[in-house]
Protein backbone atom coordinates (compact mmCIF):
# COMPACT_ATOMS: atom_id res chain seq x y z
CA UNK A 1 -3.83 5.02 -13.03
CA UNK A 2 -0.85 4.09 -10.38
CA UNK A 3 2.57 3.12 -11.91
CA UNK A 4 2.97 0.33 -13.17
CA UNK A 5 5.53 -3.16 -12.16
CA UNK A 6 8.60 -3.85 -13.66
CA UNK A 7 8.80 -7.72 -14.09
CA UNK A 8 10.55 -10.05 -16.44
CA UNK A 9 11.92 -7.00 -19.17
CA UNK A 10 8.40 -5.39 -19.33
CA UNK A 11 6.83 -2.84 -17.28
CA UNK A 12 2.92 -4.66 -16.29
CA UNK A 13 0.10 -4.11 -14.53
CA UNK A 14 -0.32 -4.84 -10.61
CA UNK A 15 -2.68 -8.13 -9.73
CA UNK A 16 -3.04 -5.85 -6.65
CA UNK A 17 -5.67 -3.11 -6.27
CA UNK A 18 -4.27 -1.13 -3.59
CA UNK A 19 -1.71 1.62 -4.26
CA UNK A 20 1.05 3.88 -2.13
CA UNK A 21 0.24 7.42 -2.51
CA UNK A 22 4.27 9.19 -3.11
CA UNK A 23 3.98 12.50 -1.81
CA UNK A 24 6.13 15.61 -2.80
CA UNK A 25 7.73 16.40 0.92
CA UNK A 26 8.45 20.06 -0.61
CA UNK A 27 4.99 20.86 -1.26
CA UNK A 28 3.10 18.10 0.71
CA UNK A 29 1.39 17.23 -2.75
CA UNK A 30 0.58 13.18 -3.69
CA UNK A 31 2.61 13.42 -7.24
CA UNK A 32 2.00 9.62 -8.41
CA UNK A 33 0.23 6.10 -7.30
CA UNK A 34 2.28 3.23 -7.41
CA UNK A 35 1.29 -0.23 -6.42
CA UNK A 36 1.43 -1.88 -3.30
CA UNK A 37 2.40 -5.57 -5.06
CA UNK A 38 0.66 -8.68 -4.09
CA UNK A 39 1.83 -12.37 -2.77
CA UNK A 40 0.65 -12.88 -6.59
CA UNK A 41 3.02 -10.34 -8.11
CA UNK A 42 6.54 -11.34 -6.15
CA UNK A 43 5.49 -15.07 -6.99
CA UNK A 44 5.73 -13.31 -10.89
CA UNK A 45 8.64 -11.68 -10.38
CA UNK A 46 10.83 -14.51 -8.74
CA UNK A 47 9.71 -16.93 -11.13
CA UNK A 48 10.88 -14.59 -13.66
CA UNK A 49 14.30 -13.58 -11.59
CA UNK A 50 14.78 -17.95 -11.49
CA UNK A 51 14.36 -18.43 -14.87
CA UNK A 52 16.84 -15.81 -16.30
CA UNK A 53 19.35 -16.85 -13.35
CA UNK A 54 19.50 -20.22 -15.20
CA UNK A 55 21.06 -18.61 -18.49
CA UNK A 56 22.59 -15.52 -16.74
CA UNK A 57 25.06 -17.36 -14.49
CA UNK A 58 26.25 -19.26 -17.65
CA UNK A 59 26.81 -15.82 -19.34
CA UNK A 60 30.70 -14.81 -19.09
CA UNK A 61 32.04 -12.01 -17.86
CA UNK A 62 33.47 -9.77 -20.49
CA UNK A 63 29.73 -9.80 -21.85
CA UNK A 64 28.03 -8.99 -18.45
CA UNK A 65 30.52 -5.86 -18.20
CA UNK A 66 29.96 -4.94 -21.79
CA UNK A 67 26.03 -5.10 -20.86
CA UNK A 68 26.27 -3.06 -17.38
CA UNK A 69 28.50 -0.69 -19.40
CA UNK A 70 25.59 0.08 -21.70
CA UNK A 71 23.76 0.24 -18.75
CA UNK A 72 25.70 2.67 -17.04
CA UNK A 73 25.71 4.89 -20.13
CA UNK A 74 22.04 4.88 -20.55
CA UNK A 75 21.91 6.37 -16.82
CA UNK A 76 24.63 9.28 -17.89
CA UNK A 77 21.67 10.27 -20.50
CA UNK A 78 18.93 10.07 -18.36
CA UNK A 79 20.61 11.90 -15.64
CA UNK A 80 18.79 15.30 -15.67
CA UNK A 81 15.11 13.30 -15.74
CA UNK A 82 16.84 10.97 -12.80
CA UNK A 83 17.97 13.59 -10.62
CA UNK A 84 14.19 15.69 -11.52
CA UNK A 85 12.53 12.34 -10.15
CA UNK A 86 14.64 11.68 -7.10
CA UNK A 87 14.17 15.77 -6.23
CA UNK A 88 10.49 15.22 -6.31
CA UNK A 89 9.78 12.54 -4.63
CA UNK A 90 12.74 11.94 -2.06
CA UNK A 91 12.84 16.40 -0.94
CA UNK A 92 17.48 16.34 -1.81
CA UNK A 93 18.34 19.12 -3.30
CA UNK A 94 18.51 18.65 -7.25
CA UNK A 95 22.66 20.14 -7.45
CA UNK A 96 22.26 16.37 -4.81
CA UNK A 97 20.37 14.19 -6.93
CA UNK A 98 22.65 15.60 -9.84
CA UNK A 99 25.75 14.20 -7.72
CA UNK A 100 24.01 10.48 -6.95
CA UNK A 101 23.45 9.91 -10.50
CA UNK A 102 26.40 10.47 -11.61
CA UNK A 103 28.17 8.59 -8.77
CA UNK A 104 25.85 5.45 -9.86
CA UNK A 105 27.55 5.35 -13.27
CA UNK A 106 30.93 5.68 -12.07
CA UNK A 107 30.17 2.61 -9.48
CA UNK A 108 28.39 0.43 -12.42
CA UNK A 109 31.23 0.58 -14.53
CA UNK A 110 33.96 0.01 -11.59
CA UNK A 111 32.06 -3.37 -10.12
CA UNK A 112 31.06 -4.64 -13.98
CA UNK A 113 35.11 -4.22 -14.60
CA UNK A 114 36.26 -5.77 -11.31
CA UNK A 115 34.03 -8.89 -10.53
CA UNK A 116 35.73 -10.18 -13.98
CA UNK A 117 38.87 -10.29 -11.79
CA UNK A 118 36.59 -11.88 -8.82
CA UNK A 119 36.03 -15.53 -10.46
CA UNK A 120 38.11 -17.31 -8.26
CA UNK A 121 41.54 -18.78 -7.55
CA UNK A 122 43.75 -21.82 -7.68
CA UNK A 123 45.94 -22.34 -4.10
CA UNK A 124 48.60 -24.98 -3.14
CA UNK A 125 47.52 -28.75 -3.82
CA UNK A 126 48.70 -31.14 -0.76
CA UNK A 127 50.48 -33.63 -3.59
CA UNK A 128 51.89 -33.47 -7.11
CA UNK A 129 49.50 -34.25 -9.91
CA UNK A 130 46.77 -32.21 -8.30
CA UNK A 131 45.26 -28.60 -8.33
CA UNK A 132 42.71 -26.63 -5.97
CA UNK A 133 40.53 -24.39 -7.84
CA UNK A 134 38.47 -22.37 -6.07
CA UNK A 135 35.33 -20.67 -7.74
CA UNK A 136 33.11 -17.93 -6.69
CA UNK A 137 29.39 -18.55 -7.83
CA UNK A 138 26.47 -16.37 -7.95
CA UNK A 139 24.24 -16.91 -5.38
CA UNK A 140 20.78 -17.64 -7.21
CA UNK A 141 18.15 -14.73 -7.13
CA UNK A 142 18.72 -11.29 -5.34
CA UNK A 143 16.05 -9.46 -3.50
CA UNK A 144 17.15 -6.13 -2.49
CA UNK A 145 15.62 -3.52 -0.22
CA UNK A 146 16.24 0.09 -0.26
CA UNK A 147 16.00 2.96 2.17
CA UNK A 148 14.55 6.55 0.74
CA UNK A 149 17.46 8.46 1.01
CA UNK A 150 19.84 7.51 -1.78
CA UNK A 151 17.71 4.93 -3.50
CA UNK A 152 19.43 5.40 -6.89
CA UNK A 153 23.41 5.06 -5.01
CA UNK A 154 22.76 2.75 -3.18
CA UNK A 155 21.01 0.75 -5.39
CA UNK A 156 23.97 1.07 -8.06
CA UNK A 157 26.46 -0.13 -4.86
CA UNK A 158 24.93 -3.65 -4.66
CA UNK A 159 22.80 -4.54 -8.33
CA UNK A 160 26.09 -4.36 -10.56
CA UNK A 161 27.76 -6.31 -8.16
CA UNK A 162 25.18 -8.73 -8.16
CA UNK A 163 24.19 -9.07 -11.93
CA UNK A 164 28.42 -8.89 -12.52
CA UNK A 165 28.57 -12.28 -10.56
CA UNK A 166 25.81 -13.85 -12.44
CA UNK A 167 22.74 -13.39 -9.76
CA UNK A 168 19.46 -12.01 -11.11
CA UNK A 169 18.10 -9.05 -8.71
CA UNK A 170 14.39 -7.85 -7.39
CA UNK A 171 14.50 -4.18 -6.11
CA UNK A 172 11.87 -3.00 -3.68
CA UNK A 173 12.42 0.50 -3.08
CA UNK A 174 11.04 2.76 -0.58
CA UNK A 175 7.43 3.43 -0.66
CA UNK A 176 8.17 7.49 -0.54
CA UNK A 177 10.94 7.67 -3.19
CA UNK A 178 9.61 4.70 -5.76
CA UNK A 179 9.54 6.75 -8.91
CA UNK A 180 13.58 6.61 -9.67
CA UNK A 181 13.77 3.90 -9.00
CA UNK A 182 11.23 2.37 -11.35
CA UNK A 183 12.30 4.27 -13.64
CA UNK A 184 15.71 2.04 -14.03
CA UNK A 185 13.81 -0.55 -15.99
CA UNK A 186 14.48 1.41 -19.08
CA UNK A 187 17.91 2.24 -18.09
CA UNK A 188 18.48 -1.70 -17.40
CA UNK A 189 16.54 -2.81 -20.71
CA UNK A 190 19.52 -4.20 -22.49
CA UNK A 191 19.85 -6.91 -19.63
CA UNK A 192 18.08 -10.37 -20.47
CA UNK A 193 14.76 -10.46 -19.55
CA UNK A 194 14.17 -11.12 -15.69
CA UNK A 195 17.46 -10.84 -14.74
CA UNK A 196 16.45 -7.04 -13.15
CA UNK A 197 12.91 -6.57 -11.73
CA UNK A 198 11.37 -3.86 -9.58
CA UNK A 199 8.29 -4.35 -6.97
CA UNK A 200 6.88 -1.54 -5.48
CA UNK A 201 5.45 -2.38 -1.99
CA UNK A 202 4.71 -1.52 1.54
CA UNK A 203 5.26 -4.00 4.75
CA UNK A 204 3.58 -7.01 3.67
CA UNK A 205 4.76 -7.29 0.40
CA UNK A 206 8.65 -6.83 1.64
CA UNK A 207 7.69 -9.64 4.10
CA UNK A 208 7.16 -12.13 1.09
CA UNK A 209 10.29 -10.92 -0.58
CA UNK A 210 12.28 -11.80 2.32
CA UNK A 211 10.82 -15.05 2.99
CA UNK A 212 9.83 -16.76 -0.13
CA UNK A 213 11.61 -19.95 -0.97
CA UNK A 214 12.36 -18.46 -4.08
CA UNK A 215 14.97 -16.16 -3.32
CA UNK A 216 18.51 -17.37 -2.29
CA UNK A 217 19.88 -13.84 -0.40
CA UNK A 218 18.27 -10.65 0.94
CA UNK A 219 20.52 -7.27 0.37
CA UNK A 220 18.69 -4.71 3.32
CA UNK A 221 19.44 -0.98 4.11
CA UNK A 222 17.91 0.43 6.78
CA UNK A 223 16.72 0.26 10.51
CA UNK A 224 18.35 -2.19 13.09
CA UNK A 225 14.64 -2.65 14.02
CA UNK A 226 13.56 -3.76 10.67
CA UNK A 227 16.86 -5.24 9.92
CA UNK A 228 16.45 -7.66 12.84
CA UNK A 229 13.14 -8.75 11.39
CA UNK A 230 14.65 -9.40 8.11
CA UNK A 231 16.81 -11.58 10.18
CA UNK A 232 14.42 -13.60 11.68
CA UNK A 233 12.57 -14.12 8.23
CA UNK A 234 15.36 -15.30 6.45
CA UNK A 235 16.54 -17.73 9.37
CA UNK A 236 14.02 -20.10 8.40
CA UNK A 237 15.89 -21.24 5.09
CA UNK A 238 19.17 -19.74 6.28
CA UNK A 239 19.41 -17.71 3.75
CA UNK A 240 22.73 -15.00 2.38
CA UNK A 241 22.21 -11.70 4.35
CA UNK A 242 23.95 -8.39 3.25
CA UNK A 243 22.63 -5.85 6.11
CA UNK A 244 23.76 -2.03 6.13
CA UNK A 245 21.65 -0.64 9.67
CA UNK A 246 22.83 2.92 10.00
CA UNK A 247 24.54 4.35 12.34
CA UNK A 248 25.33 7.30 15.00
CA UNK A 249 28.78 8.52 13.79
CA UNK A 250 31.15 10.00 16.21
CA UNK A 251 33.18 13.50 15.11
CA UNK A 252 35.93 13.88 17.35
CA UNK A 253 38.11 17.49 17.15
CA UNK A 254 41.06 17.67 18.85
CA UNK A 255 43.23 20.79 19.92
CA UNK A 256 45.71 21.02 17.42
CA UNK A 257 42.99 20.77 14.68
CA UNK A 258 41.99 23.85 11.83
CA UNK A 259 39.57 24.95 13.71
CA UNK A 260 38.00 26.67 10.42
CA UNK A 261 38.46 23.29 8.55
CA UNK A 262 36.62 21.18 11.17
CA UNK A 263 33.77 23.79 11.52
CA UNK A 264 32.71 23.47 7.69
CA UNK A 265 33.17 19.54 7.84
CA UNK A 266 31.02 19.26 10.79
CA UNK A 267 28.35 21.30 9.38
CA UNK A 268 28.47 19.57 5.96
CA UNK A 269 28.88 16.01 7.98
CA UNK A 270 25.94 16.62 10.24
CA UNK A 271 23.39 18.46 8.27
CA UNK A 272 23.92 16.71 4.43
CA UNK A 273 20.40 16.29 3.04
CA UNK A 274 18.78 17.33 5.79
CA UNK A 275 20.73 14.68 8.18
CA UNK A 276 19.35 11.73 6.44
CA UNK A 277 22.43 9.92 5.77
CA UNK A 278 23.59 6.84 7.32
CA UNK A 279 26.94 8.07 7.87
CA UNK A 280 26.05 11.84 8.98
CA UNK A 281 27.65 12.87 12.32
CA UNK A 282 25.29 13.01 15.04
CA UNK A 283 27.80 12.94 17.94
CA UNK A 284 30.28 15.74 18.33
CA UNK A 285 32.90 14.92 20.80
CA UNK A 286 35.13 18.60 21.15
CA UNK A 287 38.13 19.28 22.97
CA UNK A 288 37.54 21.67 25.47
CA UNK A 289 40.46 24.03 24.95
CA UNK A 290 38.92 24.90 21.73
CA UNK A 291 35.24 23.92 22.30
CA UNK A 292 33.67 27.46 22.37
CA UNK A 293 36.02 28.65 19.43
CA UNK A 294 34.73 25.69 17.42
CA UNK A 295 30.71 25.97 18.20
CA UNK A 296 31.15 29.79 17.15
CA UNK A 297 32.10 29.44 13.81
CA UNK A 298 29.70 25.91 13.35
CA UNK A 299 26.50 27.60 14.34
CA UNK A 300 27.35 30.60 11.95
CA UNK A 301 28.38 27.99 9.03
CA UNK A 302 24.35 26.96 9.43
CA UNK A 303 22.94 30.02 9.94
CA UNK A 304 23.66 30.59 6.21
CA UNK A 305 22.46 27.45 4.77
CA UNK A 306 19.70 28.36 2.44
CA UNK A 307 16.66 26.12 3.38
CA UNK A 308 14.03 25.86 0.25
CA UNK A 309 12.89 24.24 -2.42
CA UNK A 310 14.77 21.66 -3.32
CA UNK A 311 14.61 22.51 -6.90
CA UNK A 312 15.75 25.83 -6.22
CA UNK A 313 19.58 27.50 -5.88
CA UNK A 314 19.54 25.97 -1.68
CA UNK A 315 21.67 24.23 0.52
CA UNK A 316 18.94 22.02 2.16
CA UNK A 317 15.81 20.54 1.19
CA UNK A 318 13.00 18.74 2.55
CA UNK A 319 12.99 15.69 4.51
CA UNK A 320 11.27 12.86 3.66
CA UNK A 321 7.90 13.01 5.04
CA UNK A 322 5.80 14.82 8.29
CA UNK A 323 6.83 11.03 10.42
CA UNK A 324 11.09 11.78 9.48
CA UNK A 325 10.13 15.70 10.91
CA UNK A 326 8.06 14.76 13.93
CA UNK A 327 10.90 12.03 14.58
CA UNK A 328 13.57 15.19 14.51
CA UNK A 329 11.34 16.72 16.72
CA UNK A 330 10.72 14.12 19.02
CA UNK A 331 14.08 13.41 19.61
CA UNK A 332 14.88 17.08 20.57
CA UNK A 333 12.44 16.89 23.20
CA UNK A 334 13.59 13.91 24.46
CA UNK A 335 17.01 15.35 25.05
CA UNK A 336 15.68 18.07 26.31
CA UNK A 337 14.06 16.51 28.87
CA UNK A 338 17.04 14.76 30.03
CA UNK A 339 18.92 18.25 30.69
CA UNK A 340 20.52 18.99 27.39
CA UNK A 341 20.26 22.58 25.70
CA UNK A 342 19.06 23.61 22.48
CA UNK A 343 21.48 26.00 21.36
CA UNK A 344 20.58 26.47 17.45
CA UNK A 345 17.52 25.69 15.37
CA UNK A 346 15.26 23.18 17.06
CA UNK A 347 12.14 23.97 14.61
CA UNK A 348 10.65 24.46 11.02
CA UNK A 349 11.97 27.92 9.38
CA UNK A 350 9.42 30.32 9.54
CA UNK A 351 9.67 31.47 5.96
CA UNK A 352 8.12 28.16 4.30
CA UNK A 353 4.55 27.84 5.07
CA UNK A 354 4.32 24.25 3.52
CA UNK A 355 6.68 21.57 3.11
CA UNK A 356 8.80 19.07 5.75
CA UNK A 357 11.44 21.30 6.35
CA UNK A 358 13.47 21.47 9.50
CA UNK A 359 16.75 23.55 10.40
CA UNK A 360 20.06 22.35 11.79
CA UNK A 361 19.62 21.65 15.38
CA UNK A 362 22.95 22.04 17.50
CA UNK A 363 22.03 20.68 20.85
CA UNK A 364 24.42 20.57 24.09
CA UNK A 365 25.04 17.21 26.03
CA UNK A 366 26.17 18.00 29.42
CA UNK A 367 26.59 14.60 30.08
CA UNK A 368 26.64 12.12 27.31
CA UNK A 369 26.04 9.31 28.72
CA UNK A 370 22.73 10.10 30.55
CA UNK A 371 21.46 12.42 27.84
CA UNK A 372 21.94 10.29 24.60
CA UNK A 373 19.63 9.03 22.93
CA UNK A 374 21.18 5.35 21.75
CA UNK A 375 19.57 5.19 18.42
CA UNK A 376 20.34 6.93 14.94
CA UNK A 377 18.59 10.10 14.60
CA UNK A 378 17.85 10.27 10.71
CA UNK A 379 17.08 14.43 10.76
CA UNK A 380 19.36 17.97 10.88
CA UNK A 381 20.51 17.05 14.59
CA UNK A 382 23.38 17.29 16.34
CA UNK A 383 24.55 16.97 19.98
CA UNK A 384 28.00 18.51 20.94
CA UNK A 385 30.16 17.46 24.20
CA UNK A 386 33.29 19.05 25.39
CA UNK A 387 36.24 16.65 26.37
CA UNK A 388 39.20 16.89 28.02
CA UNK A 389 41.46 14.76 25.81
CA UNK A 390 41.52 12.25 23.13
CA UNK A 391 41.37 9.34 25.37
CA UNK A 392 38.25 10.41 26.63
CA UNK A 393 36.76 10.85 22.74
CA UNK A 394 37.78 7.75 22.09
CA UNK A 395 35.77 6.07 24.47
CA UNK A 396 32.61 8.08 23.93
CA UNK A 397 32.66 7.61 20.52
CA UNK A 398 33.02 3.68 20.92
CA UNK A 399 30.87 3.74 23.57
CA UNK A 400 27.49 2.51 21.05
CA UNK A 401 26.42 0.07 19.54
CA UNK A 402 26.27 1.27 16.26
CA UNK A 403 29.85 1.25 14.07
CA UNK A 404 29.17 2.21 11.02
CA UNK A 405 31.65 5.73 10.16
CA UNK A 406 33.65 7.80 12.54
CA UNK A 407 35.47 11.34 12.06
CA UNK A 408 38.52 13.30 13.48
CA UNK A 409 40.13 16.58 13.05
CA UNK A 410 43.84 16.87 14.02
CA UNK A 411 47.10 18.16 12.48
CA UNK A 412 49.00 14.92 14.37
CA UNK A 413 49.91 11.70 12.60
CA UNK A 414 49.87 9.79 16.15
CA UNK A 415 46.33 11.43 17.21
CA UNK A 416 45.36 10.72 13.25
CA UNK A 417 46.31 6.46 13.42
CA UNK A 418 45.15 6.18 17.04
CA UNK A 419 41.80 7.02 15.91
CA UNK A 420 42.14 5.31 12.60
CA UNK A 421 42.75 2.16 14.44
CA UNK A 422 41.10 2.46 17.74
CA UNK A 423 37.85 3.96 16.52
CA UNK A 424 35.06 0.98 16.52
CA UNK A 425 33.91 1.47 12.71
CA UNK A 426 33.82 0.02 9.08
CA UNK A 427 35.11 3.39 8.19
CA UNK A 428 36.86 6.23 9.37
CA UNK A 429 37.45 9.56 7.99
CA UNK A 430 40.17 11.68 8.92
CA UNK A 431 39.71 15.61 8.07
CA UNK A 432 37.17 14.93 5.86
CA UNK A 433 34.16 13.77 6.45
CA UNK A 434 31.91 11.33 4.58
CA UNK A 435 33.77 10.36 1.40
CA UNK A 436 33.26 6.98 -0.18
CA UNK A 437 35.44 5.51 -2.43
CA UNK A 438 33.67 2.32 -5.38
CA UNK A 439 37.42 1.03 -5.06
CA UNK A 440 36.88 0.44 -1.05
CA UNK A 441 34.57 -1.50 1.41
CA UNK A 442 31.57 0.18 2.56
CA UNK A 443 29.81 -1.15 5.72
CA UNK A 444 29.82 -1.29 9.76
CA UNK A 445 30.95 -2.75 12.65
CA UNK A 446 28.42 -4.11 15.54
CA UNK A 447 25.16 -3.67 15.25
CA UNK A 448 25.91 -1.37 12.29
CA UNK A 449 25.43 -4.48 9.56
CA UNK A 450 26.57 -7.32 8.67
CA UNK A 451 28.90 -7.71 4.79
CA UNK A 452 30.11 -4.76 2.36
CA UNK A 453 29.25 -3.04 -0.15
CA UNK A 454 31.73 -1.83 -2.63
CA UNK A 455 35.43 -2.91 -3.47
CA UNK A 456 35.99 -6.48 -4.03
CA UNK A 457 34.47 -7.59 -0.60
CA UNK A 458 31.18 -6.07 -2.18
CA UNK A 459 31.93 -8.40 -5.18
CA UNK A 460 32.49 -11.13 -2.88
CA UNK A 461 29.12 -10.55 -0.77
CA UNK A 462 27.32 -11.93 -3.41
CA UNK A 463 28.93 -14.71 -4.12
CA UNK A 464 29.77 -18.62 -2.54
CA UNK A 465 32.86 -20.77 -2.80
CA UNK A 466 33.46 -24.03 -3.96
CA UNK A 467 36.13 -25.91 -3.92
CA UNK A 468 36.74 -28.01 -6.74
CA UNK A 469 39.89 -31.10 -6.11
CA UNK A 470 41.53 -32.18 -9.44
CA UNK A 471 43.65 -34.98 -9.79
CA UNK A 472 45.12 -34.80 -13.30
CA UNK A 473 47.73 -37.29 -12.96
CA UNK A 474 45.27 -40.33 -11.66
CA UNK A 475 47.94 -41.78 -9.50
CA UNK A 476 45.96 -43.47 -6.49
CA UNK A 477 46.56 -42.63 -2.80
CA UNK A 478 47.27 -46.05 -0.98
CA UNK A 479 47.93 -43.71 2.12
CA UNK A 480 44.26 -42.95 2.21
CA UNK A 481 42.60 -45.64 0.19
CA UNK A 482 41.10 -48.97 0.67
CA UNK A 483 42.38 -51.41 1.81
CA UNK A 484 44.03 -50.27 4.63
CA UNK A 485 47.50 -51.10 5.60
CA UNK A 486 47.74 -52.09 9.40
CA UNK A 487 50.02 -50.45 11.42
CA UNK A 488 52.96 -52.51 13.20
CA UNK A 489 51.74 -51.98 17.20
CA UNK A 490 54.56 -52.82 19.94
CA UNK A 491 53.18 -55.68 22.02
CA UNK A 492 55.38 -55.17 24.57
CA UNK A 493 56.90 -52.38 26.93
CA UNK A 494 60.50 -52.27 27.02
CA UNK A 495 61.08 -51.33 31.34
C-alpha cells in the first residue's frame, strides 16, 4: 500500500490510484509508493488549508511561537529517523542529513521568535490628532514547492515563516525525496488542524496547486524553466510569488589568497552533496600567477573524498537519480565538445557496481565565454579559468544570468569589498564558502528568483500591508472637505 496524504491534521488515503515509485539512488531499489494526488485531493487539502486560515490568522503571536517551538522540539527527537529517511531516499550522506535537521530546528525557533517583532509599524501622521498604523497580514493559504535536495531545510526556511504570520501552508515535495517530508505531519501535529498539509504529486498535480483559486501565494524552489511556468500559472489571478531558481556561482581566487585555504573551500563549495546545491560553485575564475599552484592541491583535495554509501563513514553520496547522473554527464560532453579539457573525474567510480554515483569533475575552460554552458549544472562539476586580474573575474563572474551566491579568496580588504559590492548576487561569501545565516536574507539576483527567504525579509515575503488612517481627535478637514472654498483668481494682469 503507497503512503498515505497528509490533509487537515490526519494522515488519509489518496482519491487517486496512481502512485510515484521513490527509489533508493544508492542501491537503485524502489523503497516506498507514495501517491500521485488528484484534482480531488488538492481541492481537500485547500479547503482544509482555508478553513483553518480563518481561525489561525486570528491566533496571536506569542501562541503561534509557543506552538512552532513545540514543533521544533519534536523535530530535535525525531532527528536520527529524519536524517535515516532523507539518506534513503534523497542519496546525502547521513553525517548531511544529520546537519539539515538540526539546522531546521534552529531556523523554526529563530522565524517563530522574530515574526512576533514583524506585525507592523506606526509612521508620521500628516496632522495632529491622527496616527498611521501600518499592519502586516498573512497572506491567505500557502502552497509551497520543494526541490529534492534539502527538502527538510528548505522547507523549515519558508513554513515557520509562513504559519508565524498567520498563513496556513500545503507542501508538495519532490517526487524522489517525499518520505521526510511526509513524515513532518507528526512533527507538526500540535498545529490546528489544516493549518499544515502535505500532497505528494508529480507534474499535474503541482499544476493545480499553482493555479487553483484557492490558494493566495505560491513559495517555488527550483528550475528557471519550471519556475517560469509557475509564473505564467499564477499570472492569471496575480497571485504572491516567492521564487528561489538556482544558480551558477562564481569562485573567484586572487593572488594574494591562502592558496591551501581556497583549495579546501573550492572543493567543499563545488562538490557538497554531490554538487546538488543551489549555491555550489560551478565557475572557478583563478588568477593566473597562482593558477597551476591552486589546481594541484584542488584535484588532490578530491582525489581523497571517499565516494560510497551514503550511510556509510564517506564524503559523498549518491545523486538523486540515473536523469541528475546522465545530466552530469551530458554536460561534460557538451563542454567537451566545445574545446574544454577534462582534467579530473568525468565518470562513475569504478568500485560501486550499483548506485548513481559520479566523481568530482574538474574541467578546463579555455575560453569561457564560448565554452560555458549558461545553465546551472546540478552534479560534481566544475570548470576552472585562469585570469589575469580581478577586473577581469569580476566581469566573468557577472557575466550570467543567474545571481544567486558568489565567492572570493583574498587576504585584501579593497579586493574583499570590491567583490562584496560589485559581485551581481543575493549573497556573497568571502573566504568561506556557502554559509547561511536564519538571521540573514537568503535569495538571488536576476534570473536567480524573485523574494527571500530567511531574516525578516523572509518574514516579510509572506505577508501584505495595509495601511490603516486614524483620526482620534475627530476634528474635520475643511482644507479637503466639502464644500469647497473657491479660490480668489486675479482677473486682471498687472503690465
Amino acid at each position: 500500500m503507497p503512503e498515505q496524504l497528509f490533509i487537515g491534521g490526519e494522515y488519509v488515503d489518496s482519491a487517486s490510484d496512481r502512485v510515484i515509485e521513490v527509489e533508493n539512488p544508492a542501491t537503485e531499489e524502489v523503497i516506498a509508493e507514495v501517491p500521485d494526488a488528484s484534482a480531488e485531493d488538492v481541492d481537500r487539502a485547500i479547503e482544509a488549508a482555508r478553513k483553518a486560515q480563518r481561525e489561525w490568522r486570528k491566533t496571536d503571536g506569542l501562541e503561534r511561537a509557543n506552538l512552532l517551538h513545540e514543533c521544533a522540539r519534536r523535530l530535535d527527537e525525531a532527528g536520527d529517523e529524519l536524517a535515516v529517511l532523507l539518506t534513503r531516499e534523497g542519496g546525502k550522506t547521513l553525517k548531511e542529513n544529520r546537519d539539515e535537521v538540526e539546522w531546521c530546528g534552529t531556523a523554526i525557533r529563530h522565524l517563530a521568535e522574530i515574526a512576533r517583532a514583524q506585525q507592523g509599524r506606526v509612521v508620521g501622521p500628516t496632522k495632529p490628532g491622527q496616527m498611521n498604523l501600518i499592519l502586516n497580514e498573512p497572506v491567505g493559504v500557502v502552497g509551497h514547492i520543494f526541490p529534492f535536495n534539502y527538502p527538510l531545510v528548505l522547507l523549515a526556511w519558508q513554513v515557520p515563516a509562513a504559519l508565524a504570520t498567520g498563513n496556513t501552508c500545503i507542501v508538495k515535495p519532490a517526487v524522489q525525496t517525499p518520505l521526510s517530508t511526509l513524515k513532518l505531519g507528526e512533527i507538526f501535529e500540535p498545529l490546528p488542524a489544516g493549518t499544515f498539509n502535505v500532497l505528494t504529486a508529480g507534474a499535474e498535480g503541482s499544476a493545480a496547486l499553482v493555479e487553483h483559486r484557492g490558494t493566495d501565494m505560491i513559495a517555488f524552489t527550483g528550475s528557471i524553466a519550471t519556475g517560469s511556468k509557475v509564473m505564467a500559472a499564477a499570472a492569471p489571478r496575480i497571485k504572491k510569488l516567492l521564487l528561489e531558481l538556482g544558480g551558477s556561482d562564481p569562485f573567484i581566487v586572487v593572488g594574494d589568497a591562502d592558496v591551501d585555504t581556497a583549495a579546501a573551500g573550492a572543493v567543499f563549495a563545488a562538490f557538497l552533496n554531490a554538487g546538488q546545491v543551489c549555491t555550489s560553485a560551478e565557475r572557478f575564475f583563478i588568477d593566473e600567477s597562482i593558477y597551476d599552484t591552486f589546481m594541484a592541491k584542488a584535484m588532490e583535495l578530491a582525489k581523497d573524498l571517499r565516494i560510497g554509501d551514503p550511510m556509510e563513514d564517506v564524503d559523498l553520496g549518491a545523486m538523486v537519480s540515473e536523469d541528475a547522473r546522465s545530466g552530469a554527464e551530458q554536460a561534460i560532453e557538451e563542454l567537451v565538445s566545445r574545446g574544454a579539457s577534462v582534467l579530473a573525474g568525468g565518470g562513475a567510480p569504478s568500485h560501486l557496481d550499483r548506485g548513481y554515483f559520479y566523481e568530482p569533475t574538474f574541467v578546463e575552460l579555455s575560453d569561457p565565454r564560448s565554452q560555458r554552458l549558461d545553465r546551472e549544472v546540478f552534479g560534481p562539476l566544475a570548470t576552472f579559468t585562469r585570469v589575469h586580474d580581478l577586473d577581469e573575474a569580476i566581469e566573468l563572474a557577472n557575466d550570467s544570468d543567474y545571481g544567486l551566491g558568489a565567492n572570493i579568496y583574498t587576504s585584501d580588504l579593497e579586493t574583499a569589498m570590491r567583490a562584496a559590492t560589485e559581485l551581481e548576487a543575493g549573497m556573497v561569501w568571502i573566504n568561506d564558502p556557502l554559509k547561511d545565516n536564519d538571521a540573514a536574507p537568503f535569495g538571488g539576483h536576476k534570473m536567480s528568483g524573485l523574494g527571500r527567504e530567511l531574516g525578516t525579509e523572509g518574514i516579510s515575503a509572506f505577508t501584505q500591508a495595509k495601511h490603516v488612517h486614524i483620526d482620534f481627535a475627530q476634528q474635520p478637514s475643511p482644507e479637503w472637505w466639502f464644500p469647497y472654498e473657491r479660490p480668489k483668481i486675479a482677473t486682471e494682469v498687472e503690465v
